[in-house]
C-alpha atoms as a PDB file:
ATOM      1  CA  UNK A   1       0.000   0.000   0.000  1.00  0.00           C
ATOM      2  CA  UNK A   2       0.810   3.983  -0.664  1.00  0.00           C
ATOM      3  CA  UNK A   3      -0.473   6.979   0.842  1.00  0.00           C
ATOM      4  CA  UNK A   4      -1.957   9.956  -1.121  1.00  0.00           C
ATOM      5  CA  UNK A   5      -3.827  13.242  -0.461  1.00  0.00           C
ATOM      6  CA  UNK A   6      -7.538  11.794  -1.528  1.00  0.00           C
ATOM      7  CA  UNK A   7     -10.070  14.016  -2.457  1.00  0.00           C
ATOM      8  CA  UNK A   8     -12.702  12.407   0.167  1.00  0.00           C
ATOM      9  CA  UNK A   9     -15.785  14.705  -1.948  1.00  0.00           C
ATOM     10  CA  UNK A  10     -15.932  17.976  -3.568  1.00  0.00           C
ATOM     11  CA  UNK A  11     -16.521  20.724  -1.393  1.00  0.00           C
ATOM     12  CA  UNK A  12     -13.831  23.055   0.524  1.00  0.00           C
ATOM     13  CA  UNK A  13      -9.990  22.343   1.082  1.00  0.00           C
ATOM     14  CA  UNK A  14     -10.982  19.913   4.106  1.00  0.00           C
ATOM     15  CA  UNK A  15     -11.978  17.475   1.633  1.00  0.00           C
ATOM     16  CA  UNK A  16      -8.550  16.881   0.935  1.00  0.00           C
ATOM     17  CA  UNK A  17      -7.041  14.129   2.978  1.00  0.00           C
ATOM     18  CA  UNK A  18      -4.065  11.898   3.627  1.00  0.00           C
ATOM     19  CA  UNK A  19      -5.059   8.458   2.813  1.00  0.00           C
ATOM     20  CA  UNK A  20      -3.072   4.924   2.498  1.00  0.00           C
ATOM     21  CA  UNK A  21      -4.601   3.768  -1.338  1.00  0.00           C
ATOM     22  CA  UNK A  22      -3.788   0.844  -3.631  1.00  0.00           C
ATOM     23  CA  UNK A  23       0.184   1.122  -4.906  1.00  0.00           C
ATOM     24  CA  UNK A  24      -0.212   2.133  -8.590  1.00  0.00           C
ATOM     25  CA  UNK A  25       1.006   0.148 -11.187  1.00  0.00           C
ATOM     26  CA  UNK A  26       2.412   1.492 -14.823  1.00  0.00           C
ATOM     27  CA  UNK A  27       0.250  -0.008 -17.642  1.00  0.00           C
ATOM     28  CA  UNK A  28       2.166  -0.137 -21.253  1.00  0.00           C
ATOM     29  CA  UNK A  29       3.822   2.756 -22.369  1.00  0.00           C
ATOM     30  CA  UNK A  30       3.956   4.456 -18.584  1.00  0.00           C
ATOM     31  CA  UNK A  31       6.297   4.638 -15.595  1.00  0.00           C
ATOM     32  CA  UNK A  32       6.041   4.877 -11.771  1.00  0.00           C
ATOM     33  CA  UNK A  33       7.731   7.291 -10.135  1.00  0.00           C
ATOM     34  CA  UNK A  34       8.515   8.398  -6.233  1.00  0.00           C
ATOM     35  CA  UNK A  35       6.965  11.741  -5.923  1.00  0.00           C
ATOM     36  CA  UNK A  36       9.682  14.312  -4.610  1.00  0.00           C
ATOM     37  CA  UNK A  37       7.363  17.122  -5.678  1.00  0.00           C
ATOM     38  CA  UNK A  38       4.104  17.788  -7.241  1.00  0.00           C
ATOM     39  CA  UNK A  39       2.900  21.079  -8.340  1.00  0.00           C
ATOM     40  CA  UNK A  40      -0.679  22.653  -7.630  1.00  0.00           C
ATOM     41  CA  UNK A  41      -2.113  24.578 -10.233  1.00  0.00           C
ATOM     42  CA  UNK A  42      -5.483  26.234 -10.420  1.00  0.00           C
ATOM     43  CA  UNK A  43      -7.450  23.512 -12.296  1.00  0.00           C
ATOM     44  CA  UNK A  44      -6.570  21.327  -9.281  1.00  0.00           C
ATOM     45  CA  UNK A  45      -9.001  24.339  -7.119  1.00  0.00           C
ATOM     46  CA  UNK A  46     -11.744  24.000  -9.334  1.00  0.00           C
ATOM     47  CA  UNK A  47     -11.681  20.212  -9.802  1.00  0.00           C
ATOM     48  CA  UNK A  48     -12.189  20.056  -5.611  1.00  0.00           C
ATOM     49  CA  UNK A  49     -14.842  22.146  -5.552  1.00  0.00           C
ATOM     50  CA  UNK A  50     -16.691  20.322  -8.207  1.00  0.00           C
ATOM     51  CA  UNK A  51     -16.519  22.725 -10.822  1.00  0.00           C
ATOM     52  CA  UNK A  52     -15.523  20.974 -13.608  1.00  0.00           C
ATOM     53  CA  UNK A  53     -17.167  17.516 -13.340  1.00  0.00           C
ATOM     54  CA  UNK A  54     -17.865  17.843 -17.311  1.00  0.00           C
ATOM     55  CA  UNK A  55     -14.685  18.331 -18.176  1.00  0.00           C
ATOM     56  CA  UNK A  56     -12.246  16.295 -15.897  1.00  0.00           C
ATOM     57  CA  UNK A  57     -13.157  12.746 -15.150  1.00  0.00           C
ATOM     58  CA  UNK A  58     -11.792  13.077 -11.204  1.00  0.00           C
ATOM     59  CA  UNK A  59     -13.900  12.932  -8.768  1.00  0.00           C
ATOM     60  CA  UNK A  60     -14.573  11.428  -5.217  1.00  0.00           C
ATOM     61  CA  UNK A  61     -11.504   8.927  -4.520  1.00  0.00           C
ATOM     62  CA  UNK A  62      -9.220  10.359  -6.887  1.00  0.00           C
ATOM     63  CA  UNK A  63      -6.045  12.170  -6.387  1.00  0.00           C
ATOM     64  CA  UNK A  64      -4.875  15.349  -7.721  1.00  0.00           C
ATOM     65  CA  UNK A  65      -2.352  17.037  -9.269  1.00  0.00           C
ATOM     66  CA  UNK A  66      -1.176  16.954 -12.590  1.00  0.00           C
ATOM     67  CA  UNK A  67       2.475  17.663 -12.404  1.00  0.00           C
ATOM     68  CA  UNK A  68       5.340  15.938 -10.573  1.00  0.00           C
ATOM     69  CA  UNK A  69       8.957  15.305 -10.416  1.00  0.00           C
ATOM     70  CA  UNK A  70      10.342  12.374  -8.698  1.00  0.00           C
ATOM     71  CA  UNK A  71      12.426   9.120  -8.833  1.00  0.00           C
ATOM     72  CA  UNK A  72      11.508   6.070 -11.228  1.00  0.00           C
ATOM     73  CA  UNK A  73      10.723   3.249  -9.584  1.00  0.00           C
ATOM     74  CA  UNK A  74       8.637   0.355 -12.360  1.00  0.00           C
ATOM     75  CA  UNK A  75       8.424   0.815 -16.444  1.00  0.00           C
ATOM     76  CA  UNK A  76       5.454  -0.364 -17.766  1.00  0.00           C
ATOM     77  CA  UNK A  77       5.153  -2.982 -20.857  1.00  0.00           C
ATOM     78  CA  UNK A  78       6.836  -1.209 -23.765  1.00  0.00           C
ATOM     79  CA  UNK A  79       8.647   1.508 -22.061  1.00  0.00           C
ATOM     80  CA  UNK A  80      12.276   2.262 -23.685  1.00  0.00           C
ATOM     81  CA  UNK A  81      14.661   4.745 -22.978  1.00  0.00           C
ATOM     82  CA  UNK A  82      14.524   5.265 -19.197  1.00  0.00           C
ATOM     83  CA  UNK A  83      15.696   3.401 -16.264  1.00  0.00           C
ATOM     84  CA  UNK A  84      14.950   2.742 -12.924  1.00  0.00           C
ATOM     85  CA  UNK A  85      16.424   5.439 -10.455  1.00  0.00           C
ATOM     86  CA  UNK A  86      16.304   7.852 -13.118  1.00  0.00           C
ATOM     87  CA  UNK A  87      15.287  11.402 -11.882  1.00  0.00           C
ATOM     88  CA  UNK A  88      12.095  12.859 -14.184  1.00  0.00           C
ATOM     89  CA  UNK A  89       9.842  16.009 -14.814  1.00  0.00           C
ATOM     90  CA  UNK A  90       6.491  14.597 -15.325  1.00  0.00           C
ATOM     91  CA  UNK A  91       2.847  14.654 -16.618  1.00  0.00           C
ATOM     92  CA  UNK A  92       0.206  12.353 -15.115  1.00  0.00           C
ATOM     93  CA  UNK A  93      -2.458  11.360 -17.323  1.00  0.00           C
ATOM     94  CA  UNK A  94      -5.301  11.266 -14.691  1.00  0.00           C
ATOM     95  CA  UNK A  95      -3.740  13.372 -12.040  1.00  0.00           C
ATOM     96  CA  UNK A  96      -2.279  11.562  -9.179  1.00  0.00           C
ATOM     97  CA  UNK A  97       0.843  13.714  -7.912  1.00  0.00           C
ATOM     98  CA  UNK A  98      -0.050  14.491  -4.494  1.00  0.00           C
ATOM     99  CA  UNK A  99       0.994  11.034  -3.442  1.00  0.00           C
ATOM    100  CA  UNK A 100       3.749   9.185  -2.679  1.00  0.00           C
ATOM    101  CA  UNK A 101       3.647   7.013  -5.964  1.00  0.00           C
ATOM    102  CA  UNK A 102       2.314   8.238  -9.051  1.00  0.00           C
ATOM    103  CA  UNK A 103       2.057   6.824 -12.780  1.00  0.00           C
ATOM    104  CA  UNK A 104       3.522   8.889 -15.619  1.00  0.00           C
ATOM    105  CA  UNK A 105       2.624   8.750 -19.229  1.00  0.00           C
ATOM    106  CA  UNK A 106       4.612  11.854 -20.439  1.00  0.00           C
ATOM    107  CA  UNK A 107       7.916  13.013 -19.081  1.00  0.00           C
ATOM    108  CA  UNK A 108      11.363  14.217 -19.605  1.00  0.00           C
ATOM    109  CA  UNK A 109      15.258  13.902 -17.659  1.00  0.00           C
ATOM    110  CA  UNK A 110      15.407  16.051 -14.807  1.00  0.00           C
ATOM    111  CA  UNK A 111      19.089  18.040 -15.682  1.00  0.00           C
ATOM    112  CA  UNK A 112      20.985  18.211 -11.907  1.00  0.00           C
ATOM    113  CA  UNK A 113      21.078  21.787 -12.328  1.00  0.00           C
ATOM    114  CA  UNK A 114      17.255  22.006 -11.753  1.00  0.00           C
ATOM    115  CA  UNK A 115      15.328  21.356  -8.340  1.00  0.00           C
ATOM    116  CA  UNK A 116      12.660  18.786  -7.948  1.00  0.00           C
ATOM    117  CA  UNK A 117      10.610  22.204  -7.130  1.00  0.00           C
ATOM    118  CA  UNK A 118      11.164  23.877 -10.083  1.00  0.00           C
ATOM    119  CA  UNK A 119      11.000  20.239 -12.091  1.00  0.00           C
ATOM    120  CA  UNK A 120       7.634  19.729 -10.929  1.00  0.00           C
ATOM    121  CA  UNK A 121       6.382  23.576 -11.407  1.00  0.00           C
ATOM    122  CA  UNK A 122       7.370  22.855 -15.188  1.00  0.00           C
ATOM    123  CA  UNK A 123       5.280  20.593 -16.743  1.00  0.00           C
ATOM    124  CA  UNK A 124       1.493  21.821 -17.168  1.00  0.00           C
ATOM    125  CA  UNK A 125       2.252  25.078 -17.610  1.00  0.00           C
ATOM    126  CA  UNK A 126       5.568  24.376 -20.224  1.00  0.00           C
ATOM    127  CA  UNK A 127       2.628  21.930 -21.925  1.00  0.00           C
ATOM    128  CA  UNK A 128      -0.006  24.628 -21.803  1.00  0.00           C
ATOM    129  CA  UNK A 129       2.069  27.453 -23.118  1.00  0.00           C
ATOM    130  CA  UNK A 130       3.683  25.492 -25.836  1.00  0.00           C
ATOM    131  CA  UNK A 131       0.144  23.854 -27.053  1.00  0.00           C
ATOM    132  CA  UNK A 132      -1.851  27.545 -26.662  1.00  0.00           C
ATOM    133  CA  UNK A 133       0.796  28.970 -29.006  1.00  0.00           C
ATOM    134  CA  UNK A 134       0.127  26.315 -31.142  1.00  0.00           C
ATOM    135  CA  UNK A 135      -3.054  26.278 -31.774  1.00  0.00           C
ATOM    136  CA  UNK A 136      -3.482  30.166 -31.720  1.00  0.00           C
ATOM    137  CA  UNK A 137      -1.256  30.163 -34.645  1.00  0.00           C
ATOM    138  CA  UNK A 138       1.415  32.465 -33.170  1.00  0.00           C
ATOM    139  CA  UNK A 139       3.997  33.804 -35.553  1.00  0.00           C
ATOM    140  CA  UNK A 140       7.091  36.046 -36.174  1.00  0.00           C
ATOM    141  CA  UNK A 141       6.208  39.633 -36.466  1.00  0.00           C
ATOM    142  CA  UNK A 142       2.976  39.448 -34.980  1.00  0.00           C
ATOM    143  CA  UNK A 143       1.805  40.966 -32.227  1.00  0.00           C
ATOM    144  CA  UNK A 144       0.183  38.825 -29.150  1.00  0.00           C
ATOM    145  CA  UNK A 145      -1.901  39.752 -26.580  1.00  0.00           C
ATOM    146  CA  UNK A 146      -1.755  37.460 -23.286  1.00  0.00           C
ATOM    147  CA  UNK A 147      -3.860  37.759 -20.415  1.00  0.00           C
ATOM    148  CA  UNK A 148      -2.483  37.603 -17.057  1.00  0.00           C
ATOM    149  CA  UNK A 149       1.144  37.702 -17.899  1.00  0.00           C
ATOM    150  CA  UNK A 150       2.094  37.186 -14.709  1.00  0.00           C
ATOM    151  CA  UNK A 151       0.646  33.683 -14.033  1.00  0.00           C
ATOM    152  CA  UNK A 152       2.535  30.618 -13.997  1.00  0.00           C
ATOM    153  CA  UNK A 153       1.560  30.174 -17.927  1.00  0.00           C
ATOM    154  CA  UNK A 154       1.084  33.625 -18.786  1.00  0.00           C
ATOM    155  CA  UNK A 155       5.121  34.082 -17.550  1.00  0.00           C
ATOM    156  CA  UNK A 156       6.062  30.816 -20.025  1.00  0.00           C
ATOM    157  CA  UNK A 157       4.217  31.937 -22.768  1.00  0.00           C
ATOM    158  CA  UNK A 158       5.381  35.581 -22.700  1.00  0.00           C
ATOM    159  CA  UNK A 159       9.130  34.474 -23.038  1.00  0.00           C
ATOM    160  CA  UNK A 160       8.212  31.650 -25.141  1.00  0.00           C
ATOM    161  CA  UNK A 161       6.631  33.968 -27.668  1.00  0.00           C
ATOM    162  CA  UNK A 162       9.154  36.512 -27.609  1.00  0.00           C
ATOM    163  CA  UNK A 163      11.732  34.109 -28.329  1.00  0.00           C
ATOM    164  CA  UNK A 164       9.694  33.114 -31.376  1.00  0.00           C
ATOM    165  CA  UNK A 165       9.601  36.945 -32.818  1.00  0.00           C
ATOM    166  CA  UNK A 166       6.379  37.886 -31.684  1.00  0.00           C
ATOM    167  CA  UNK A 167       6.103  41.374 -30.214  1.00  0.00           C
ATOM    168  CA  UNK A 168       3.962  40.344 -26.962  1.00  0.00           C
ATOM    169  CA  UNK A 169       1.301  42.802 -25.085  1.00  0.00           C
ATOM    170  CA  UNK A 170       0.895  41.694 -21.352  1.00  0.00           C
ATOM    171  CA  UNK A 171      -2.037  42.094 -19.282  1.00  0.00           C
ATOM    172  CA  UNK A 172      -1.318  41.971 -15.647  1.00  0.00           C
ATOM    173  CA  UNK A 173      -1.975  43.759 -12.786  1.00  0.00           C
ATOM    174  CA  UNK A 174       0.423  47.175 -11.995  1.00  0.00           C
ATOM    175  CA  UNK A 175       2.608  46.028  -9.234  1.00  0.00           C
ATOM    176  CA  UNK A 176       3.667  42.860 -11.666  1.00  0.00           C
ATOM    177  CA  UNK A 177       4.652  45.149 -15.030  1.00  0.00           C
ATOM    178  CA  UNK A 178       8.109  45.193 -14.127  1.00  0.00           C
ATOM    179  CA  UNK A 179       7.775  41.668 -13.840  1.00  0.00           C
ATOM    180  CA  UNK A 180       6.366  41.647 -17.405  1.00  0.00           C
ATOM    181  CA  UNK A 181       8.844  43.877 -19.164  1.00  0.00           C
ATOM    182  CA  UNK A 182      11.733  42.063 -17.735  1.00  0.00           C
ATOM    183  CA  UNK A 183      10.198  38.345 -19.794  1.00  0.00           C
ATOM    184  CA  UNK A 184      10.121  40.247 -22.765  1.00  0.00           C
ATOM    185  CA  UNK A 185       6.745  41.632 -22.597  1.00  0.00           C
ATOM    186  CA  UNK A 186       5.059  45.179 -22.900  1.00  0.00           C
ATOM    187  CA  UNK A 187       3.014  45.850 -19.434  1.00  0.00           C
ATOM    188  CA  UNK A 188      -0.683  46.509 -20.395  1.00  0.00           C
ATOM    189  CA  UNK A 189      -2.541  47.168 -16.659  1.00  0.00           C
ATOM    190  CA  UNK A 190      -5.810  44.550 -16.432  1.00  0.00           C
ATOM    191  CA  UNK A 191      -8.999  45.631 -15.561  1.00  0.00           C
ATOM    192  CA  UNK A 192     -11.698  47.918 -17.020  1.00  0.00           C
ATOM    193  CA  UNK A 193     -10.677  49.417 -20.176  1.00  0.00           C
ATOM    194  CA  UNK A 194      -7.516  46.975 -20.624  1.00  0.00           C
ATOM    195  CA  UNK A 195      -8.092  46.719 -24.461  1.00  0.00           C
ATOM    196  CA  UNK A 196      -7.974  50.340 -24.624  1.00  0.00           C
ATOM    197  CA  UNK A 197      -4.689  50.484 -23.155  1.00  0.00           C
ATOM    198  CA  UNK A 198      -3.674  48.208 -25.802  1.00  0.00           C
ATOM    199  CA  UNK A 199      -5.006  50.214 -27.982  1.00  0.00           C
ATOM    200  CA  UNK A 200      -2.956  53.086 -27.332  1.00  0.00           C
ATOM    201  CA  UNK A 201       0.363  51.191 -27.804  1.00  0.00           C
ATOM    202  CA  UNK A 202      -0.696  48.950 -30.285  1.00  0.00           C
ATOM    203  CA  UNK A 203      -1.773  49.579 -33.837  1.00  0.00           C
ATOM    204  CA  UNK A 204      -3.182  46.285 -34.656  1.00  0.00           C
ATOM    205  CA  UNK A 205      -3.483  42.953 -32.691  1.00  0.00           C
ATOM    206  CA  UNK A 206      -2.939  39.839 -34.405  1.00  0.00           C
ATOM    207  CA  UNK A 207      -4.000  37.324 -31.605  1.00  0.00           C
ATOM    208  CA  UNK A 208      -5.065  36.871 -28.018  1.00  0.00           C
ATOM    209  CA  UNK A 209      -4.379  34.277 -25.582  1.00  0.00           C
ATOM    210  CA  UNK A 210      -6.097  34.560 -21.984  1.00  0.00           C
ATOM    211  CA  UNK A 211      -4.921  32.547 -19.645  1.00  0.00           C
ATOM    212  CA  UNK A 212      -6.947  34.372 -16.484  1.00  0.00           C
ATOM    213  CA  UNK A 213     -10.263  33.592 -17.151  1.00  0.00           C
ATOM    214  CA  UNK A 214     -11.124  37.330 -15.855  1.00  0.00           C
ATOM    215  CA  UNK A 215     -13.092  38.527 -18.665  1.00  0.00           C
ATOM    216  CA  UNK A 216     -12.285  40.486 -21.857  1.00  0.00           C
ATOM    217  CA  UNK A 217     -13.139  37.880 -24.723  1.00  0.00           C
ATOM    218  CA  UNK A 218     -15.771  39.882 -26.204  1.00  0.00           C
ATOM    219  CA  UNK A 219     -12.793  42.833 -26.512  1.00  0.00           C
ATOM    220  CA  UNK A 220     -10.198  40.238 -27.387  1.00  0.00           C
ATOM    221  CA  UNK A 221     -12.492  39.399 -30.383  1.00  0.00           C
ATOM    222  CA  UNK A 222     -12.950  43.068 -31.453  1.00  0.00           C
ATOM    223  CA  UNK A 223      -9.366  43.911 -31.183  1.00  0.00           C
ATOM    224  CA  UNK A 224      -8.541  41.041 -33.284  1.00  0.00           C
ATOM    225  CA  UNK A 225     -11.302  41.265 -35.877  1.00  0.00           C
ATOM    226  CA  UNK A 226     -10.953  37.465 -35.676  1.00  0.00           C
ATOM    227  CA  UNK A 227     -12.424  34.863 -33.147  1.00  0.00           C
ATOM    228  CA  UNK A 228     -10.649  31.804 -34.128  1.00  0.00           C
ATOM    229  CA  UNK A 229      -7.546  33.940 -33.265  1.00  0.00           C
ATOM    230  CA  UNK A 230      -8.708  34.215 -29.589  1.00  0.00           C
ATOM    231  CA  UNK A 231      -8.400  31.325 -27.386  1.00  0.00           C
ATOM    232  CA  UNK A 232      -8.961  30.798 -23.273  1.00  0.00           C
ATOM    233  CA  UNK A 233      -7.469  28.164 -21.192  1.00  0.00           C
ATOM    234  CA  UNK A 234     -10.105  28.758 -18.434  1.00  0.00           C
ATOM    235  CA  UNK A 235     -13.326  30.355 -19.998  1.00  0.00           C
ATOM    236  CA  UNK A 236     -15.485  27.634 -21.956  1.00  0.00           C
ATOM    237  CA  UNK A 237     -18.241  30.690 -21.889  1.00  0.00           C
ATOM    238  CA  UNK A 238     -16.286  32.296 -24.830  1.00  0.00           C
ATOM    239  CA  UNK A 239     -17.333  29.097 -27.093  1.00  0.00           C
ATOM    240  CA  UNK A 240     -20.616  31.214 -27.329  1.00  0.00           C
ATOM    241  CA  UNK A 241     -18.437  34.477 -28.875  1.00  0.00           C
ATOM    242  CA  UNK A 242     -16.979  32.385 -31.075  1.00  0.00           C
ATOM    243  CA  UNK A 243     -13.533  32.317 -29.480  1.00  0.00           C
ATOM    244  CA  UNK A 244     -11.926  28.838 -28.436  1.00  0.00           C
ATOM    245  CA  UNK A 245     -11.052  27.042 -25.281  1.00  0.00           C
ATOM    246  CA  UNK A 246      -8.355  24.697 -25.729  1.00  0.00           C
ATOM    247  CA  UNK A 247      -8.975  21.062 -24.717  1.00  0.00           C
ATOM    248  CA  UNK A 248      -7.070  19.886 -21.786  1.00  0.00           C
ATOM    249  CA  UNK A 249      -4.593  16.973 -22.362  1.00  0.00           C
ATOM    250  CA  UNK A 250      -0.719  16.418 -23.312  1.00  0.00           C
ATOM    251  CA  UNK A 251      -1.569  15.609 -26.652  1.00  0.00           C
ATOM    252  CA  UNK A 252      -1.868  19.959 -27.532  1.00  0.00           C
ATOM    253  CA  UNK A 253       1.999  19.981 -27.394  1.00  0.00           C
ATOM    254  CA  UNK A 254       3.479  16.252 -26.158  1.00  0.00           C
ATOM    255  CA  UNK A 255       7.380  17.569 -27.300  1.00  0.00           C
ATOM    256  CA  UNK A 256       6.438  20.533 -24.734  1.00  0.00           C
ATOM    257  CA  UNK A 257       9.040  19.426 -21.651  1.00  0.00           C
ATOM    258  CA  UNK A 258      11.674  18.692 -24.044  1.00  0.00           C
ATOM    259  CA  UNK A 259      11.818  21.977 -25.407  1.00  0.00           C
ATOM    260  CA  UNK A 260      11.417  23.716 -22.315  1.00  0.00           C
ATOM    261  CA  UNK A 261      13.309  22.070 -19.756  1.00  0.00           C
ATOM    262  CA  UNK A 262      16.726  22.763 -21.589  1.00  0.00           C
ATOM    263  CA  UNK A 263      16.101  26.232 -21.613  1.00  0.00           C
ATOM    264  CA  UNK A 264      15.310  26.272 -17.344  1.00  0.00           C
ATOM    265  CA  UNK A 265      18.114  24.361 -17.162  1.00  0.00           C
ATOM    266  CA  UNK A 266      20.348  26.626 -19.073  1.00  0.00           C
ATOM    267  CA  UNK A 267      18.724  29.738 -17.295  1.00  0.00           C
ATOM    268  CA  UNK A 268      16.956  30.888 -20.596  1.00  0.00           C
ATOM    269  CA  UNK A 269      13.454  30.033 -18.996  1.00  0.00           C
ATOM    270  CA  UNK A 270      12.186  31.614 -16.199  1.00  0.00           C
ATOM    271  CA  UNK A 271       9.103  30.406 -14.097  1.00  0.00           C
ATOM    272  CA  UNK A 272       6.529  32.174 -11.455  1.00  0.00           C
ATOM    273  CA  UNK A 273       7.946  32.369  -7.693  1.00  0.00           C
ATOM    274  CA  UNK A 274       7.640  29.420  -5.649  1.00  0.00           C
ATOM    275  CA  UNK A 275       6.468  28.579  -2.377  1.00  0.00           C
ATOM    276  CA  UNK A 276       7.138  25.300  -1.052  1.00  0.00           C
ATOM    277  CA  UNK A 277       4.956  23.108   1.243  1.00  0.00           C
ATOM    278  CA  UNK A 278       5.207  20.036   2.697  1.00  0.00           C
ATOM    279  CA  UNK A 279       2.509  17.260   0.444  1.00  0.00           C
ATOM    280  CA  UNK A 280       1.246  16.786   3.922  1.00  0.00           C
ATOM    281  CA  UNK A 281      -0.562  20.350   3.947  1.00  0.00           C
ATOM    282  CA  UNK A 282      -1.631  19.835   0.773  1.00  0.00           C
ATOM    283  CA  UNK A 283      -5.298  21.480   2.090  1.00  0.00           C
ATOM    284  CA  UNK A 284      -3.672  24.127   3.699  1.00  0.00           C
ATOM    285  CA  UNK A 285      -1.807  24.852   0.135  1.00  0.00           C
ATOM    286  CA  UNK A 286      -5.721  25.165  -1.509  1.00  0.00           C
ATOM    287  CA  UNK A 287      -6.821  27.530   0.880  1.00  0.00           C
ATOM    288  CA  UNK A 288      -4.268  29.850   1.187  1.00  0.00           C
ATOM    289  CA  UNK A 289      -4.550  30.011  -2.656  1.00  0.00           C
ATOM    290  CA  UNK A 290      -7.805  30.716  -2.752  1.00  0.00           C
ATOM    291  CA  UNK A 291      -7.726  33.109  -0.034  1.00  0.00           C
ATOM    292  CA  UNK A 292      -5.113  35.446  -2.498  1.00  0.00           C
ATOM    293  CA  UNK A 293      -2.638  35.089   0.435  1.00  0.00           C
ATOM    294  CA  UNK A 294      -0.219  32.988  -1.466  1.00  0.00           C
ATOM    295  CA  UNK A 295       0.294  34.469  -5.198  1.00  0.00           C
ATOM    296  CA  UNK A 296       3.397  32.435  -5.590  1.00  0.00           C
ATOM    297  CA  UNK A 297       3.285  28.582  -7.681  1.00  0.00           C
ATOM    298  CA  UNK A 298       2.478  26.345  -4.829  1.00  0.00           C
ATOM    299  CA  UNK A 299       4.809  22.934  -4.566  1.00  0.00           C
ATOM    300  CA  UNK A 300       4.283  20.315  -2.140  1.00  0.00           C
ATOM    301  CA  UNK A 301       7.468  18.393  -1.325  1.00  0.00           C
ATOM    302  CA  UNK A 302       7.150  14.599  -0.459  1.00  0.00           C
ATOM    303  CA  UNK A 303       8.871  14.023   3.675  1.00  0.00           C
END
């Protein structure tokens, strides 16, 4: 047996608790690992409270997290080109991280240079970022709006972008503009009357990616002229403008860690602040997020 944080029903952080469960096992093509970290992301928030039973298959019983770095400890049938005791950044198929044991289905060499913290803050957000640029159709010369810049995707995809050639507009709010500039962007201020900031320092905009879910699809889509060229991680409400919200899954951008985890290793990729917390206080993590009293990336570290 294995212990995990189980979420026990949907409802409030309490719901969260540390259970013994059934040991994983890899099925073909996947590998156990021995959680050192696993990173909590906002999806994780709304899956707990029951928000997006039509979209994510977890529910009661289930653990969370989709992002981890750890140890491997069992290949499943087919698996080729990794070893036992090697050290990985992962994704987990059905979530699973906030556990001692977890099975991966996508993941990449942890370099030594980078922490299991930061190797475990990596993966959803590398795999969003990547996949949103994607399917936005982001290219050189054009300029990209992204909404809330200062999130744990919206940093990725700012320097992401700007390494691609695109001249990149962030919204964010004003303390985090420095923040902003110094990834490459142009600080736009969020709130009322954002796309008429943009406005003012921009003479066109060529595409739109929000991921904040705070509103301002319906201005995205007039600054761009073009709805398919607006897309939402976290608003399926702007399906009805005619914008798009990406579908969840590693299969938007599965070469995602292996282009991005060279470039934190090297120091040419940046990611949000940290705070670390022990996997133990995993509830405790949820609520101080949701409380706005932690605006760092939230890791829980394994004892």
């Amino acid at each position: 047996m294995a212990h995990a944080i189980v979420l026990t029903e949907f409802g409030g952080p309490d719901v969260l608790r540390w259970q013994e469960v059934a040991e994983p096992q890899p099925a073909r093509g996947r590998i156990l690992i021995r959680v050192r970290a696993a990173g909590v992301g906002p999806t994780d928030l709304h899956i707990r409270r029951g928000d997006l039973v039509g979209v994510f298959p977890q529910g009661p019983g289930s653990v969370l997290g989709f992002e981890a770095s750890g140890i491997v400890v069992a290949l499943g049938e087919g698996v080729s080109g990794v070893s036992i005791g090697d050290e990985v950044a992962a994704l987990l198929p059905d979530q699973g991280g906030y556990a001692e044991l977890a099975v991966v289905s996508t993941w990449v060499a942890k370099p030594p240079s980078v922490s299991w913290s930061d190797a475990a803050a990596l993966p959803a957000s590398a795999e969003v970022a990547v996949g949103l640029l994607r399917e936005v159709r982001a290219a050189a010369g054009e300029t990209l709006v992204v909404l809330g810049a200062a999130g744990s995707v919206g940093q990725i995809l700012v320097q992401l972008a700007a390494a691609q050639g695109l001249r990149v507009i962030g919204l964010a709010g004003e303390r985090d503009g420095a923040l902003v500039r110094s990834l490459g962007g142009e600080p736009v201020a969020y709130g009322q009357g954002a796309f008429e900031r943009v406005a003012a320092v921009a003479d066109s905009v060529d595409a739109v990616i929000d991921a904040a879910g705070r509103g301002g699809i319906r201005e995205a889509i007039d600054a761009t002229g073009d709805a398919t060229r607006v897309i939402t991680l976290v608003d399926p409400t702007a399906l009805a403008l005619g914008a798009r919200f990406t579908e969840p899954g590693p299969q938007r951008a599965p070469d995602a860690l292996d282009i991005t985890m060279p470039m934190l290793a090297s120091g040419a990729l940046r990611l949000k602040a940290r705070r670390d917390m022990p996997l133990s206080d995993a509830a405790e993590a949820h609520r101080a997020l949701e409380s706005g009293s932690v605006r760092e990336k939230v890791i829980l570290l394994a004892s």
